[in-house]
N, C-alpha and C. Protein backbone atom coordinates (compact mmCIF):
# COMPACT_ATOMS: atom_id res chain seq x y z
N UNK A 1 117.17 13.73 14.33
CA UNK A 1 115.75 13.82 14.21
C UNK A 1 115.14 13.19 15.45
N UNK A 2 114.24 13.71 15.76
CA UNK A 2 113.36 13.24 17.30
C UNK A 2 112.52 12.81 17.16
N UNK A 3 112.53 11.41 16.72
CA UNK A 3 110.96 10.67 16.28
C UNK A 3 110.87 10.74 15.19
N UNK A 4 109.30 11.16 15.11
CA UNK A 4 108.83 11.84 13.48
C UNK A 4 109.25 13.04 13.23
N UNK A 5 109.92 14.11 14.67
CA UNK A 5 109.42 15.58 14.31
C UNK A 5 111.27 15.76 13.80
N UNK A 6 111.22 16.60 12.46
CA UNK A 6 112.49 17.61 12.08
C UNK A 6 112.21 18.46 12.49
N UNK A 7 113.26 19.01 12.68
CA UNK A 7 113.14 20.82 13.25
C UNK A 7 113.77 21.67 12.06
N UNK A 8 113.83 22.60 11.96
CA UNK A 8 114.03 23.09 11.25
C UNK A 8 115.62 23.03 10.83
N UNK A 9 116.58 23.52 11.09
CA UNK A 9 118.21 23.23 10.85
C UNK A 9 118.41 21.65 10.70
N UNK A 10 117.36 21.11 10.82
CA UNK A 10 118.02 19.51 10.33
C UNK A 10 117.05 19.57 8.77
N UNK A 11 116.16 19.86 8.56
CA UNK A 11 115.59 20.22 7.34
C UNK A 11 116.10 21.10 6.59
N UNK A 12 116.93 22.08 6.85
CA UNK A 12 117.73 22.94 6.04
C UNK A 12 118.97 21.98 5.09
N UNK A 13 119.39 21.24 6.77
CA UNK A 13 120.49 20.37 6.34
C UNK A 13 120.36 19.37 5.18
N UNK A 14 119.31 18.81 5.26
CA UNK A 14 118.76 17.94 4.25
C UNK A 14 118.30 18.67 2.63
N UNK A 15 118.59 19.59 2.79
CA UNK A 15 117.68 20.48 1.55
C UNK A 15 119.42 21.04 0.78
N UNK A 16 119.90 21.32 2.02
CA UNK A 16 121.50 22.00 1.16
C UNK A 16 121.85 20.93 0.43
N UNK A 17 122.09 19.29 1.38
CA UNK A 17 122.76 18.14 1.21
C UNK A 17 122.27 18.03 -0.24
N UNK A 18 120.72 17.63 -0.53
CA UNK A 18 120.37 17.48 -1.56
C UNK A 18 121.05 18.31 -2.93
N UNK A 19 120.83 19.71 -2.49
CA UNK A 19 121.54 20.76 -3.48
C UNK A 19 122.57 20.39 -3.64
N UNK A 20 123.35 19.99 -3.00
CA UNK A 20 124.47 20.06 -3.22
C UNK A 20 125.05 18.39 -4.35
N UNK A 21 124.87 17.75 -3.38
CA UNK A 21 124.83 16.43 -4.39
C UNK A 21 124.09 16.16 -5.88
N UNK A 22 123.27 17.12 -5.76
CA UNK A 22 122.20 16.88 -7.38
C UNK A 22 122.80 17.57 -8.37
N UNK A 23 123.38 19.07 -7.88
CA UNK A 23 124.21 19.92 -8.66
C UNK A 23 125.52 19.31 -9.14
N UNK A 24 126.36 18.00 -7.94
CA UNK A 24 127.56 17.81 -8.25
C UNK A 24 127.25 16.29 -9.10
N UNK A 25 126.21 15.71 -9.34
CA UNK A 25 125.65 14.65 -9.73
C UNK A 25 126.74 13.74 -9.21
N UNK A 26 126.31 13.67 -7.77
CA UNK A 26 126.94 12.40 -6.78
C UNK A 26 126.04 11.58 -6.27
N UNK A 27 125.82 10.58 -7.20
CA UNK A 27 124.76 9.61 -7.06
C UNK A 27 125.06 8.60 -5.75
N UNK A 28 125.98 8.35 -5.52
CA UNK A 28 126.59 7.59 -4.21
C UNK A 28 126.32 8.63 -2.76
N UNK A 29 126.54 9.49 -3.02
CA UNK A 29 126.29 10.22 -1.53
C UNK A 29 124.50 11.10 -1.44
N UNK A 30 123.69 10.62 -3.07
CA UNK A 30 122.27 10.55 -2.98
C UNK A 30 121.53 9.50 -2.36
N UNK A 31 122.25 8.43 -2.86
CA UNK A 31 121.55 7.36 -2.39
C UNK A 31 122.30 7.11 -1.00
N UNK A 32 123.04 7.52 -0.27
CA UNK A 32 122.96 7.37 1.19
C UNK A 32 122.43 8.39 1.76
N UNK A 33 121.67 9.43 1.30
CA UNK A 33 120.49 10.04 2.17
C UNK A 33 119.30 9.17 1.86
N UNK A 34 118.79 8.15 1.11
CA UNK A 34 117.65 7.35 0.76
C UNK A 34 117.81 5.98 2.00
N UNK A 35 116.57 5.96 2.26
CA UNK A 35 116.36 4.87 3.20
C UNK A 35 116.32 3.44 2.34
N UNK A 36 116.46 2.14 2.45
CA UNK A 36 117.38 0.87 1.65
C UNK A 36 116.02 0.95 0.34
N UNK A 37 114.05 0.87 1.19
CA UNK A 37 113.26 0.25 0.29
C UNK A 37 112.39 2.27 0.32
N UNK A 38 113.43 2.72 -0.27
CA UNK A 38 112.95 3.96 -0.62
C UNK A 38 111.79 3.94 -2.12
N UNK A 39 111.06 5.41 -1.80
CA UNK A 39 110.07 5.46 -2.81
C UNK A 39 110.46 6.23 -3.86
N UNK A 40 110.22 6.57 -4.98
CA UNK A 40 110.38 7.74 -5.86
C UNK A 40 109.12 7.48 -6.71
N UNK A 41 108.68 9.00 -6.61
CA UNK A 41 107.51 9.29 -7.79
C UNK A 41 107.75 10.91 -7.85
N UNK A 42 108.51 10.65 -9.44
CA UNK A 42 109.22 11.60 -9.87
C UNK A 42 108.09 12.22 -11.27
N UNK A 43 107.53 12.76 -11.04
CA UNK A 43 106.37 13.69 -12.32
C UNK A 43 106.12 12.29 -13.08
N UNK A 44 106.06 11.78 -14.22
CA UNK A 44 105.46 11.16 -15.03
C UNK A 44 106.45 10.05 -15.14
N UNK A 45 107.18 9.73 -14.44
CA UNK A 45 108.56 8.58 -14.13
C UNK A 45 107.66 7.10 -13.70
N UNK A 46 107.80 6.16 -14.20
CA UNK A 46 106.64 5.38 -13.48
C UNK A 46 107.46 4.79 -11.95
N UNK A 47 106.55 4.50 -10.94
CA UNK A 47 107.42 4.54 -9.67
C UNK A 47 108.51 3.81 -9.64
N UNK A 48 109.85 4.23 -8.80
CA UNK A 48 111.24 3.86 -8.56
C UNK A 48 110.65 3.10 -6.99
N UNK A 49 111.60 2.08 -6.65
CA UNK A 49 111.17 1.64 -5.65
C UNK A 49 112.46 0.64 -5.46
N UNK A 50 113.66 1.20 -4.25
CA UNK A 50 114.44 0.44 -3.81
C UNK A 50 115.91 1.25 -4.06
N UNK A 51 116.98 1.23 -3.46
CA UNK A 51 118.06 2.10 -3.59
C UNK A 51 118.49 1.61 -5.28
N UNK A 52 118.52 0.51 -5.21
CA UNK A 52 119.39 -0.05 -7.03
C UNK A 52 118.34 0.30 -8.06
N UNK A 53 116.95 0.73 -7.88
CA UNK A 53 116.24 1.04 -9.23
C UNK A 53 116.34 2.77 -8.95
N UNK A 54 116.42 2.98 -7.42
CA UNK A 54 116.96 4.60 -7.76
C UNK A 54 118.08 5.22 -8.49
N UNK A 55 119.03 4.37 -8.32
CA UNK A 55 120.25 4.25 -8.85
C UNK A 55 120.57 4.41 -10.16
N UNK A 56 119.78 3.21 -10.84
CA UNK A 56 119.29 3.44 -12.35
C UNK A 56 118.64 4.51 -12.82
N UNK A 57 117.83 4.97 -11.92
CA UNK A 57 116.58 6.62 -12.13
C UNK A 57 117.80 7.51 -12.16
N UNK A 58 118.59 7.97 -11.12
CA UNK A 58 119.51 9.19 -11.36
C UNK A 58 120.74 9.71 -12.12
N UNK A 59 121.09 7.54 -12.63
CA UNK A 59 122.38 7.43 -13.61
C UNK A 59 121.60 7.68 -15.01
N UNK A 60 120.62 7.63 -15.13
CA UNK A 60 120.04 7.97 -16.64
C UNK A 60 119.41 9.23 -16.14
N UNK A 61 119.17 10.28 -15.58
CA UNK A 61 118.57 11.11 -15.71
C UNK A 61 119.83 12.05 -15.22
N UNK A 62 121.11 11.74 -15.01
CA UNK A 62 122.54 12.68 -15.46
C UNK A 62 123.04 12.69 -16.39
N UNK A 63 122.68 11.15 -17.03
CA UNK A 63 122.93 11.08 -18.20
C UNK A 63 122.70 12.40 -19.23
N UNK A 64 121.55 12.90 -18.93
CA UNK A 64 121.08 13.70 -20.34
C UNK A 64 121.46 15.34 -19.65
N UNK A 65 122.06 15.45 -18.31
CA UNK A 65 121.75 16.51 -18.03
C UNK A 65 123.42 17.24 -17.87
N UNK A 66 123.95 18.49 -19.08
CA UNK A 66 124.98 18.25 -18.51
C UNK A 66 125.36 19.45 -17.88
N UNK A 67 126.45 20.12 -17.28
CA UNK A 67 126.63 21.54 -16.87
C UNK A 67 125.53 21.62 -15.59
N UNK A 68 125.05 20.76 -14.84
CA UNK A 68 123.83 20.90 -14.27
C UNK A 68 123.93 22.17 -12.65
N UNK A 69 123.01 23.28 -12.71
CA UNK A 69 123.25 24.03 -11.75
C UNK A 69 121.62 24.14 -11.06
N UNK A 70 121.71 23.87 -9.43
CA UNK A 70 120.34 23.87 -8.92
C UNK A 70 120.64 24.73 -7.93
N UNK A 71 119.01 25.23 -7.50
CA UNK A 71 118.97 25.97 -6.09
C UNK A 71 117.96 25.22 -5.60
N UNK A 72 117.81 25.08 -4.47
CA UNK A 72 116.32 24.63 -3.60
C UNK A 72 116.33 25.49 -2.59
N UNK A 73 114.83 25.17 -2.31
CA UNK A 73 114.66 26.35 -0.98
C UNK A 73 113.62 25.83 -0.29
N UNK A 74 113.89 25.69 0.98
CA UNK A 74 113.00 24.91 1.75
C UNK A 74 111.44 25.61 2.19
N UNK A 75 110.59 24.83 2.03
CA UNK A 75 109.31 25.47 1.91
C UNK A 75 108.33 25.17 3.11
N UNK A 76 108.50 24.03 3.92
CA UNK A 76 107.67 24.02 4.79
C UNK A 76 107.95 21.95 5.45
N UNK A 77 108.00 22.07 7.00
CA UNK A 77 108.41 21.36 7.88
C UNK A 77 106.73 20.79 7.94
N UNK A 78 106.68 19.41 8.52
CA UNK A 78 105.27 19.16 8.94
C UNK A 78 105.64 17.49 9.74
N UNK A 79 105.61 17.56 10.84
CA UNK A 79 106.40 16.45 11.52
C UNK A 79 107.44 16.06 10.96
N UNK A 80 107.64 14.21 9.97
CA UNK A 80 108.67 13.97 9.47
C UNK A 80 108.35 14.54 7.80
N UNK A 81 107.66 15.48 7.63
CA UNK A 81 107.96 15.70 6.12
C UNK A 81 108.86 16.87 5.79
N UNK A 82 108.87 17.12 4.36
CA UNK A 82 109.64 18.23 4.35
C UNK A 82 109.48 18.62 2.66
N UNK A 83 108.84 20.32 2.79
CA UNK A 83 108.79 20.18 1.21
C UNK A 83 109.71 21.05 0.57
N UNK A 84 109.95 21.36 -0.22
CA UNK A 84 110.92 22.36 -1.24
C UNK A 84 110.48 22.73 -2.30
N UNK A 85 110.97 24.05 -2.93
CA UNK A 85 110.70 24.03 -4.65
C UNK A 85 112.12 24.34 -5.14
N UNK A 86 113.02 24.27 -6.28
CA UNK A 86 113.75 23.93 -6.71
C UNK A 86 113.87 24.51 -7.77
N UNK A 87 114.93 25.08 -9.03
CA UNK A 87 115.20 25.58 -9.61
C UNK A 87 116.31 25.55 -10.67
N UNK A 88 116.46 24.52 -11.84
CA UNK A 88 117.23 24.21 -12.40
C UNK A 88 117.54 24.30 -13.78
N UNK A 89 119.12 24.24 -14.42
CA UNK A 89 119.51 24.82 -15.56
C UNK A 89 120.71 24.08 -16.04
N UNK A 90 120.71 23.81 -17.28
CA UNK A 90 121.45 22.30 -18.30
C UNK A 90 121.60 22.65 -19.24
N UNK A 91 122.38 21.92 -19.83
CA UNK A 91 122.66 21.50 -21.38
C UNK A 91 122.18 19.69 -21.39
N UNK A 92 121.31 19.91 -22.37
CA UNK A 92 120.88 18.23 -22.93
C UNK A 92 121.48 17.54 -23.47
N UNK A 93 122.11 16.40 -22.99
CA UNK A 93 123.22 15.54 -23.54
C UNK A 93 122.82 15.57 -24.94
N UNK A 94 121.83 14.83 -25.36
CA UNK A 94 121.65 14.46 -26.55
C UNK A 94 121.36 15.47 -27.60
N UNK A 95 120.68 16.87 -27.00
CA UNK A 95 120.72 18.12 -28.10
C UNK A 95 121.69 19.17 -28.18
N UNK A 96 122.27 19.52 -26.93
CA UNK A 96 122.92 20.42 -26.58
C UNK A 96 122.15 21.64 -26.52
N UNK A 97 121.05 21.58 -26.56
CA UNK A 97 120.40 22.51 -26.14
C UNK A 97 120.11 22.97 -24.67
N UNK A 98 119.98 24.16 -24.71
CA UNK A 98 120.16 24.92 -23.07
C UNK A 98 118.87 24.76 -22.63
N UNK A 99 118.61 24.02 -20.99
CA UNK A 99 117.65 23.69 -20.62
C UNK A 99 117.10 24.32 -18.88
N UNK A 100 116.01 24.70 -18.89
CA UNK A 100 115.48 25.23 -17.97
C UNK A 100 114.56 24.27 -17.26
N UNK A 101 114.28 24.08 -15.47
CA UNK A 101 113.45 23.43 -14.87
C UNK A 101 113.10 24.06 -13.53
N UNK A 102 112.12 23.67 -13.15
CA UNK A 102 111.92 23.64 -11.84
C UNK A 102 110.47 22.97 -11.20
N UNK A 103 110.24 22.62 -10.18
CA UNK A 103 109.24 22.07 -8.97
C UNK A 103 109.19 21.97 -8.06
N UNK A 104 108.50 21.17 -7.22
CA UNK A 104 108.45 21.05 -6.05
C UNK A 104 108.41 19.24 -5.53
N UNK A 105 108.87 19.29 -4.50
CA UNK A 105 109.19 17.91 -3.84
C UNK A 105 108.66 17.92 -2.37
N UNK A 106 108.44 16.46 -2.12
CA UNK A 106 107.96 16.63 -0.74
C UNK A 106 108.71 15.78 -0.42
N UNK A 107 109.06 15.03 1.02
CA UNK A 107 110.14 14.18 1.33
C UNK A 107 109.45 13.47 2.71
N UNK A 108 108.83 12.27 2.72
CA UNK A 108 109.31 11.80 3.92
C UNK A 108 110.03 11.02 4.41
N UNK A 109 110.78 11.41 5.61
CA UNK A 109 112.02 11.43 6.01
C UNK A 109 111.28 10.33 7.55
N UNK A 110 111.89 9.11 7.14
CA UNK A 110 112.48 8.03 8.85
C UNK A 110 113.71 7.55 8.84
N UNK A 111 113.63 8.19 10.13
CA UNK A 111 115.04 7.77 10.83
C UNK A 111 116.40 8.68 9.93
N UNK A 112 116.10 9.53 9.34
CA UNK A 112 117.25 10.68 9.14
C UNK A 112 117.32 10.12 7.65
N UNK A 113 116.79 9.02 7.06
CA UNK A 113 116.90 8.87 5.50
C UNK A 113 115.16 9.50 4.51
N UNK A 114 115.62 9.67 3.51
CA UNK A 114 114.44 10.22 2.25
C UNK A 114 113.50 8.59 2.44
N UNK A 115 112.50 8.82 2.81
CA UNK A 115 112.10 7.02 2.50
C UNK A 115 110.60 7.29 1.25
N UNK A 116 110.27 8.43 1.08
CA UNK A 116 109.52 8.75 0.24
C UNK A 116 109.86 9.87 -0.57
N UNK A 117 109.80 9.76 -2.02
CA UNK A 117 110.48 10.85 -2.66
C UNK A 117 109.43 11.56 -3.99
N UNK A 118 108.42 12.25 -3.60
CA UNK A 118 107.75 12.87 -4.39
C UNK A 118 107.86 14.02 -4.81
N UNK A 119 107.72 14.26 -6.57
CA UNK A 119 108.32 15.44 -6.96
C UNK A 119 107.48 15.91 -7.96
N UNK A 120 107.27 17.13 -8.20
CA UNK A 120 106.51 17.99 -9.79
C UNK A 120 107.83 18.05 -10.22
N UNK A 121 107.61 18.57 -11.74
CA UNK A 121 109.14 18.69 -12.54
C UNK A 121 108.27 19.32 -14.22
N UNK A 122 108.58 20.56 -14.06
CA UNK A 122 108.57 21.02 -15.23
C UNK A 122 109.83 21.27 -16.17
N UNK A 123 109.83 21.60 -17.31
CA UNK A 123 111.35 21.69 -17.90
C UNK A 123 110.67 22.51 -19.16
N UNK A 124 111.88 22.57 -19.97
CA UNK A 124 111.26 23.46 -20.87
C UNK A 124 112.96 24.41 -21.52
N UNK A 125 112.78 24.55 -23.22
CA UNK A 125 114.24 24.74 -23.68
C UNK A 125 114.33 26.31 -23.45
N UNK A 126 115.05 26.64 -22.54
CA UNK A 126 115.63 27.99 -22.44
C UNK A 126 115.93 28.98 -23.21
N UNK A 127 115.49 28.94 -24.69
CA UNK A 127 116.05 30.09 -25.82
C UNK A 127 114.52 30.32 -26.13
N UNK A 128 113.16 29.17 -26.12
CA UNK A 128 112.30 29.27 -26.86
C UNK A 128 111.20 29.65 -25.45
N UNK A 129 111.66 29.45 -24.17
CA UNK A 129 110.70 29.48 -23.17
C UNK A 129 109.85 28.35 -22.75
N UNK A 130 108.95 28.67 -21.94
CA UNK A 130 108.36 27.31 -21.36
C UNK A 130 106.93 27.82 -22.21
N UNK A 131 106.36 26.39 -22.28
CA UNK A 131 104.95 26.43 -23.11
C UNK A 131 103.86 26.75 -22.21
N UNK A 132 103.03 28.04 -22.27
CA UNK A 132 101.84 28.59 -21.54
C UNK A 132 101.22 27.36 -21.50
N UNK A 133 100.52 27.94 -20.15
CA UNK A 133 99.51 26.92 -19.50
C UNK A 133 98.33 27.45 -20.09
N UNK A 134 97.58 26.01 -20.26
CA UNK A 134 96.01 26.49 -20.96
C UNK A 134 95.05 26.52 -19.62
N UNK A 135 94.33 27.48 -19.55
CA UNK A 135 93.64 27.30 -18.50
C UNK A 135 92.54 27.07 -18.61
């Protein structure tokens, strides 16, 4: 990374890495893309703040998630940020029910680590559908 600015193939890189680790729920090689006093504000999660309370955020939130399969797709570069939307599918530890998600994340990225980690996150049980939006 050159400063603030990603270029694009290092933002790809960061977007597979992610895919790839979230799908294999490798919490050790997540939290070494996170910078030490990283942020997380994960949809309605109250804020994570520091690699060991992230730690706790992703070991309970594999907890419930099992069979877990994601796609992301990178959506747009803007100096050091980087956003995505995402696309995901589970079985719920605790119901076994088949589970559907997806959102969007934004990332800013110093010095080649996540040091801010903001995310939407819808979900919703896969046999019954997701609940219409009221407009």
């Amino acid at each position: 990374m050159n400063g603030n600015q990603i270029t694009r193939a290092q933002a790809l890189d960061l977007v597979r890495a992610a895919e790839r680790d979230f799908a294999g729920q490798n919490v050790p090689s997540i939290l070494s893309g996170y910078a030490d006093d990283v942020v997380i504000r994960f949809a309605d999660v109250p804020e994570v703040r520091g690699k060991e309370a992230a730690e706790r955020f992703l070991r309970a939130r594999f907890a419930r998630q099992k069979n877990y399969r994601l796609s992301k797709f990178l959506r747009m570069i803007e100096g050091n940020m980087i956003g995505n939307y995402w696309d995901g599918e589970w079985e719920d530890a605790r119901t076994g029910r088949k589970m559907r998600g997806r959102g969007t994340e934004f990332w800013t990225v110093v010095a080649g680590k996540i040091a801010v980690w903001e995310a939407t996150f819808n979900a919703w049980d896969a046999e019954t559908g997701p609940i219409p939006a009221v407009l």
